[in-house]
Protein backbone atom coordinates (compact mmCIF):
# COMPACT_ATOMS: atom_id res chain seq x y z
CA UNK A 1 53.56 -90.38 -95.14
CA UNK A 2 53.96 -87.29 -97.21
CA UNK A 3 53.70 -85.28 -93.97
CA UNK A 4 56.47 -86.91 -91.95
CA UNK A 5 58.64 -86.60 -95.34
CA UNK A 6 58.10 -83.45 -95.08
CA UNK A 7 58.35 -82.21 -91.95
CA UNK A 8 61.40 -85.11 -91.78
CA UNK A 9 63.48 -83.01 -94.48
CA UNK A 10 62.41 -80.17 -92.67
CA UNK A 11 63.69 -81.21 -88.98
CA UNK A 12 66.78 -82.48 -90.90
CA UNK A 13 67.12 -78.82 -92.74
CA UNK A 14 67.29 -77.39 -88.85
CA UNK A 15 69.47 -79.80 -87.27
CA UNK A 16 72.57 -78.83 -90.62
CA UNK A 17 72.46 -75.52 -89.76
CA UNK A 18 72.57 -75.82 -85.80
CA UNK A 19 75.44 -78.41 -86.02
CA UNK A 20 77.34 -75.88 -88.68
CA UNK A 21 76.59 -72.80 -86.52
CA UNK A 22 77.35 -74.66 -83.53
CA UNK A 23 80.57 -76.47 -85.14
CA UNK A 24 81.80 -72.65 -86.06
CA UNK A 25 81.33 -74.43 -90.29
CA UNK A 26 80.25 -71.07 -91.29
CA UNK A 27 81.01 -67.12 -89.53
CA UNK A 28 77.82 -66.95 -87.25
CA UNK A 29 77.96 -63.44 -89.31
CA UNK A 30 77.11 -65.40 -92.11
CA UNK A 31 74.77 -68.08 -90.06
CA UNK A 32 73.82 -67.58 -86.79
CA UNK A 33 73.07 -70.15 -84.32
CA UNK A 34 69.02 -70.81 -84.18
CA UNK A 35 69.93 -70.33 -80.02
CA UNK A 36 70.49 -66.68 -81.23
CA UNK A 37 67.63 -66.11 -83.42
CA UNK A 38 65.20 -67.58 -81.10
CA UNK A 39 66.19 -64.96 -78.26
CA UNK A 40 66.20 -61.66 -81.01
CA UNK A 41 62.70 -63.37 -82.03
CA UNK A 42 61.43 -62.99 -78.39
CA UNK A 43 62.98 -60.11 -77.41
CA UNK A 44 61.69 -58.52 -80.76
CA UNK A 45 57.90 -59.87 -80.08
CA UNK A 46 58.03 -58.60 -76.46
CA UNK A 47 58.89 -54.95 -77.66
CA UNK A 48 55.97 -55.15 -79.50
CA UNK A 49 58.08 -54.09 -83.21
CA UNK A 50 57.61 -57.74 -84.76
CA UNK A 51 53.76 -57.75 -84.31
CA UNK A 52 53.52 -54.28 -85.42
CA UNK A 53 55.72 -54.50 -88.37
CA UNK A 54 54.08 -58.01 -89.63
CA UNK A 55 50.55 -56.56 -89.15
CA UNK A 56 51.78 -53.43 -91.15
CA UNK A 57 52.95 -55.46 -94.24
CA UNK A 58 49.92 -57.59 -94.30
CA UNK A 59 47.77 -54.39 -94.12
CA UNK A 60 49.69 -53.28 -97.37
CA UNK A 61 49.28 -56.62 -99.34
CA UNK A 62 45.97 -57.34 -98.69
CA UNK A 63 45.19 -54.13 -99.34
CA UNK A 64 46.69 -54.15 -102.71
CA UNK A 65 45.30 -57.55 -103.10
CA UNK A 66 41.60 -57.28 -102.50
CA UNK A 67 41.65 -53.81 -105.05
CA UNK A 68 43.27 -55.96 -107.36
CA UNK A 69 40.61 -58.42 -106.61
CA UNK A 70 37.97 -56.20 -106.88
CA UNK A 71 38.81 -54.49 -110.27
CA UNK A 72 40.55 -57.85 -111.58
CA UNK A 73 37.65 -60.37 -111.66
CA UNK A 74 34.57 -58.08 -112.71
CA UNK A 75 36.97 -56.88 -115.76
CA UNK A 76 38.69 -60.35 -116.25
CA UNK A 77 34.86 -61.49 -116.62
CA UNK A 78 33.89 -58.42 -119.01
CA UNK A 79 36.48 -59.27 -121.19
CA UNK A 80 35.89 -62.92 -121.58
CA UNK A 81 31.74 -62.11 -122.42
CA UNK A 82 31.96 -58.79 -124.48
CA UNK A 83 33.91 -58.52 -127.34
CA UNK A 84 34.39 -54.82 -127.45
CA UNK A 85 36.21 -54.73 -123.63
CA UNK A 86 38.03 -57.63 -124.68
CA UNK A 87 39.16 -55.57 -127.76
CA UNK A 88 40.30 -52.89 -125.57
CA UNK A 89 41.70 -54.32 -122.78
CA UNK A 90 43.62 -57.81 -124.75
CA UNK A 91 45.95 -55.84 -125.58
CA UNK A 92 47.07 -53.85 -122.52
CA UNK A 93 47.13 -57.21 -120.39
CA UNK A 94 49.37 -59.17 -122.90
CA UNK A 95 51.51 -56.40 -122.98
CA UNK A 96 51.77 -55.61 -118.89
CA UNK A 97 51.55 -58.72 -117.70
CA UNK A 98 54.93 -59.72 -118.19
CA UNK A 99 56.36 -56.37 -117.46
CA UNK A 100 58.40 -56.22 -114.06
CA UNK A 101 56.11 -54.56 -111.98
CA UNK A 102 58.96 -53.31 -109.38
CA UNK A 103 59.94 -50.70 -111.92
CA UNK A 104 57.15 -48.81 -111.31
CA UNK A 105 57.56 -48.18 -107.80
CA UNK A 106 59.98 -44.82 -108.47
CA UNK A 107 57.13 -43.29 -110.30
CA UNK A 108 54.60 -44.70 -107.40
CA UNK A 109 56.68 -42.83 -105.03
CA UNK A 110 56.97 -39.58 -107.16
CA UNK A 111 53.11 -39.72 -107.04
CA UNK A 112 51.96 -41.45 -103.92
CA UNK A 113 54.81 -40.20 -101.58
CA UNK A 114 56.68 -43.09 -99.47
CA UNK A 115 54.09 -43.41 -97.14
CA UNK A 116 51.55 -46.85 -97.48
CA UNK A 117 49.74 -45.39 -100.75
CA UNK A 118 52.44 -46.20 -102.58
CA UNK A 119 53.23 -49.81 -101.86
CA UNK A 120 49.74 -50.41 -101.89
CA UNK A 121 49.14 -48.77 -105.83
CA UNK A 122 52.12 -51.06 -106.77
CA UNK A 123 50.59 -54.26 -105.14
CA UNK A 124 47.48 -54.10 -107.06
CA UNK A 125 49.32 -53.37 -110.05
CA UNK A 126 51.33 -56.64 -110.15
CA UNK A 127 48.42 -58.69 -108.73
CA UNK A 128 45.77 -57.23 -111.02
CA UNK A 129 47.13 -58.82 -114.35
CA UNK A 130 47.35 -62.83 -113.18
CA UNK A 131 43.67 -62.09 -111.33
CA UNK A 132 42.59 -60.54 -114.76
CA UNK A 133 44.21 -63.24 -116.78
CA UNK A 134 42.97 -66.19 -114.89
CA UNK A 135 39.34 -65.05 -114.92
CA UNK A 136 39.34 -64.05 -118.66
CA UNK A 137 40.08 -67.53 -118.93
CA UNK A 138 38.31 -69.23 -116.52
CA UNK A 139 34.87 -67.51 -118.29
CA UNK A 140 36.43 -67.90 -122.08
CA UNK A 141 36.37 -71.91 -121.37
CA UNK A 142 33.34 -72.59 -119.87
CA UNK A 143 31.33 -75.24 -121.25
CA UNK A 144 29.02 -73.38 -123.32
CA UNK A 145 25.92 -75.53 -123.03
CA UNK A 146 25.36 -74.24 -119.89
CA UNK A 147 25.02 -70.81 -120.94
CA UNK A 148 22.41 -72.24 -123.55
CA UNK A 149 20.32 -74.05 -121.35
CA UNK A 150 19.89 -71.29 -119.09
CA UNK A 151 19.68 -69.33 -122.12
CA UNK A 152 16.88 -71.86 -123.22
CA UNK A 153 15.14 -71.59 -119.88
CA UNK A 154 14.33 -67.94 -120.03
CA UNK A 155 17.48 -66.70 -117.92
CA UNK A 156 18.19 -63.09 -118.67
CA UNK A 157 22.36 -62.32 -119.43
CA UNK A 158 22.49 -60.47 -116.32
CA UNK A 159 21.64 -63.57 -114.68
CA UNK A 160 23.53 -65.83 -116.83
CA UNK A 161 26.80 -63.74 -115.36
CA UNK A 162 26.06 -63.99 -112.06
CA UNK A 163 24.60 -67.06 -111.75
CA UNK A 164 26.16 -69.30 -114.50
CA UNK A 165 29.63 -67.59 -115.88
CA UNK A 166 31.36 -66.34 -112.63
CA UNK A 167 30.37 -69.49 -110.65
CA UNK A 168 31.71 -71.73 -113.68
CA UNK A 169 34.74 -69.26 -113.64
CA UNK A 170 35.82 -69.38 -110.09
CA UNK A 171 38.16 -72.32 -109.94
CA UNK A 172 40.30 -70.18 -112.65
CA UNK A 173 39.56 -67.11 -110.34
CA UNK A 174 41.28 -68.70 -107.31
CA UNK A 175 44.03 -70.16 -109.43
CA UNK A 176 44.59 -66.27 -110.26
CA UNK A 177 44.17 -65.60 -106.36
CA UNK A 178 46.93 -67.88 -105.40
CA UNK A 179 49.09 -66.40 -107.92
CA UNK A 180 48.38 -63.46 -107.03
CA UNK A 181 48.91 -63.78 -103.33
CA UNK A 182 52.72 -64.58 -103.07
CA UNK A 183 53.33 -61.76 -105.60
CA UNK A 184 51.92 -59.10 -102.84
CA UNK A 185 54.00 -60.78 -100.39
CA UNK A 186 56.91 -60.17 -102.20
CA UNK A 187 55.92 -56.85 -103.77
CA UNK A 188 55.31 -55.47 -100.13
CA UNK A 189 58.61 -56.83 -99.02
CA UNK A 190 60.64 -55.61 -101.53
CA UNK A 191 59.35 -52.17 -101.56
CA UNK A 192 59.46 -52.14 -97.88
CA UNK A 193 63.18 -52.84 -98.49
CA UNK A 194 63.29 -50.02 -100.80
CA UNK A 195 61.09 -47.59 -100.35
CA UNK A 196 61.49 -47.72 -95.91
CA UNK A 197 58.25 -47.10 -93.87
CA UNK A 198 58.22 -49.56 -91.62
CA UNK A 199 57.17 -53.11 -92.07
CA UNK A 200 58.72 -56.23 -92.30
CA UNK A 201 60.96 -55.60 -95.47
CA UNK A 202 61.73 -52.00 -93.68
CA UNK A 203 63.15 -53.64 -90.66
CA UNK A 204 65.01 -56.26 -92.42
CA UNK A 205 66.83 -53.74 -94.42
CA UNK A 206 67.84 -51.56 -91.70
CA UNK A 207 69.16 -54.78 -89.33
CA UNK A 208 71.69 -55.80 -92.73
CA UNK A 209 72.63 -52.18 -92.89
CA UNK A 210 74.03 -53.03 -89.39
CA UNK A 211 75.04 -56.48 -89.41
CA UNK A 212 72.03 -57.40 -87.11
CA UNK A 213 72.14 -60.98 -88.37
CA UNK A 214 70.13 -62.77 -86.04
CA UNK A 215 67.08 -60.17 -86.51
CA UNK A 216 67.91 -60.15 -90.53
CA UNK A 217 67.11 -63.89 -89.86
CA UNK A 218 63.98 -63.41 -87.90
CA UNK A 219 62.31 -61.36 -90.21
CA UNK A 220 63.30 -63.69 -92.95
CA UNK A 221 61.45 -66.77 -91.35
CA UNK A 222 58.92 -64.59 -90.06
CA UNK A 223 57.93 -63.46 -93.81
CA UNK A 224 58.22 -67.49 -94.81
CA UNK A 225 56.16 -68.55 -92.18
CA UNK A 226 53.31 -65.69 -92.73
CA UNK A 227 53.60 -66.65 -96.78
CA UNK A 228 52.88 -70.20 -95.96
CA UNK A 229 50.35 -69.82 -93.66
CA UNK A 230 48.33 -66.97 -95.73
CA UNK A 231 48.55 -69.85 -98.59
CA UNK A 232 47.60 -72.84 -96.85
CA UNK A 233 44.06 -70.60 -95.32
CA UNK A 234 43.36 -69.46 -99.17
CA UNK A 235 43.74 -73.41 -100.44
CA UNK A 236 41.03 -74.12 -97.18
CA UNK A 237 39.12 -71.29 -98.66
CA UNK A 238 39.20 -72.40 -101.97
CA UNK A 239 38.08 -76.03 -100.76
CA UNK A 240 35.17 -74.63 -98.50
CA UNK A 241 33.95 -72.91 -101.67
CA UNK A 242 34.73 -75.46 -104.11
CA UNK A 243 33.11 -78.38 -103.00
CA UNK A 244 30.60 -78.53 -105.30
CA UNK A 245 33.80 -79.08 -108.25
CA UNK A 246 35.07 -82.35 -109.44
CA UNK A 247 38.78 -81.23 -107.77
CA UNK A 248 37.53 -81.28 -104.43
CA UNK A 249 36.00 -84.52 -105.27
CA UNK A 250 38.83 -86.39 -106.48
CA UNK A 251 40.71 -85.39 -103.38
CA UNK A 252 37.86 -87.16 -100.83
């Protein structure tokens, strides 16, 4: 039932803006017909540009993503088991975190040039806090009489991190991964839009620039429907990997 709701509202969503393209409602400047976008959508796939520039924006998120990942988690995990990192590092994450990340992207070019380096250095950047964040917490909350019966059963603390912390911590580690994910979307887009270089946000900024509409729109759905789909394979992931927790049982 939730489905058809759904994809009811959805259907319902299509058919307003067909009958007020089609009804001449709004300027088809403003709105074009989905008869329009539909054609610039194929004509745009056949060329061989919209593969190319989706495939070159998803390079640069998941790029920035998985380093984020990478650095995010092991020091996210560091700081919620040893007091001195968490000393160090507390502070810098409670102040960055909230920062806006996009403001960094003049000093990313100055450094990294406008070429892919540079979008990538600011996607980690504003996916490394939540990742950080959610993993500090995910090992500060564990329940701690695990750690002392592996403690109590001879378990060294090298083992107790590996085989007790991070796999205690990992429902807070994807909750930081699906945070996380949406952010590089939109961090790639918008410095795409900025910063040119190709891409989806590149393209999208150059069809506005000359009242393109009906690839503006394109693009636009094109970056929904990618964000949505990238989402709904990271909550399968996060199933697959979680079945073993009491949220994946509760939804059986």
């Amino acid at each position: 039932m939730t489905g058809a709701r759904r994809f009811g509202s959805l259907l319902f969503f299509l058919l307003a803006w067909e009958t007020a393209s089609q009804l001449r409602l709004v300027p088809a400047f403003f709105l074009p017909s989905w008869v329009s976008i539909v054609q610039q959508a194929r004509a745009d796939f056949a060329s061989g540009q919209l593969p190319a520039d989706i495939l070159l924006s998803m390079y640069r998120a998941l790029a920035g993503l998985f380093l984020a990942v990478l650095v995010g988690v092991p020091l996210g995990a560091a700081m919620g088991r040893v007091k001195a990192v968490r000393w160090f590092f507390d502070p810098l994450v409670s102040i960055w975190l909230p920062a806006p990340k996009i403001t960094f992207f003049p000093i990313f070019i100055i450094w990294f040039g406008f070429a892919n380096m540079s979008k990538i250095a600011l996607v980690f950047v504003a996916c490394i806090f939540p990742i950080v964040n959610m993993t500090y917490l995910g090992t500060m909350n564990i329940d701690r009489y695990l750690v002392w019966s592996a403690r109590n059963m001879g378990t060294g603390e090298r083992k107790i991190l590996w085989k007790v912390v991070l796999p205690a911590a990992l429902p807070q580690v994807f909750n930081g991964l699906q945070i996380a994910f949406p952010i590089s979307l939109i961090v790639t887009s918008v410095t795409e839009m900025l910063g040119g270089g190709g891409g989806v946000g590149a393209t999208m900024m150059e069809s506005a620039r000359f009242a393109d509409m009906p690839r503006v729109f394109v693009y636009l759905l094109v970056l929904a429907l990618v964000g949505a789909f990238s989402m709904s394979l990271v909550t399968r992931l996060r199933g697959l990997l979680l079945h073993w927790h009491e949220e994946a049982r509760a939804g059986r």
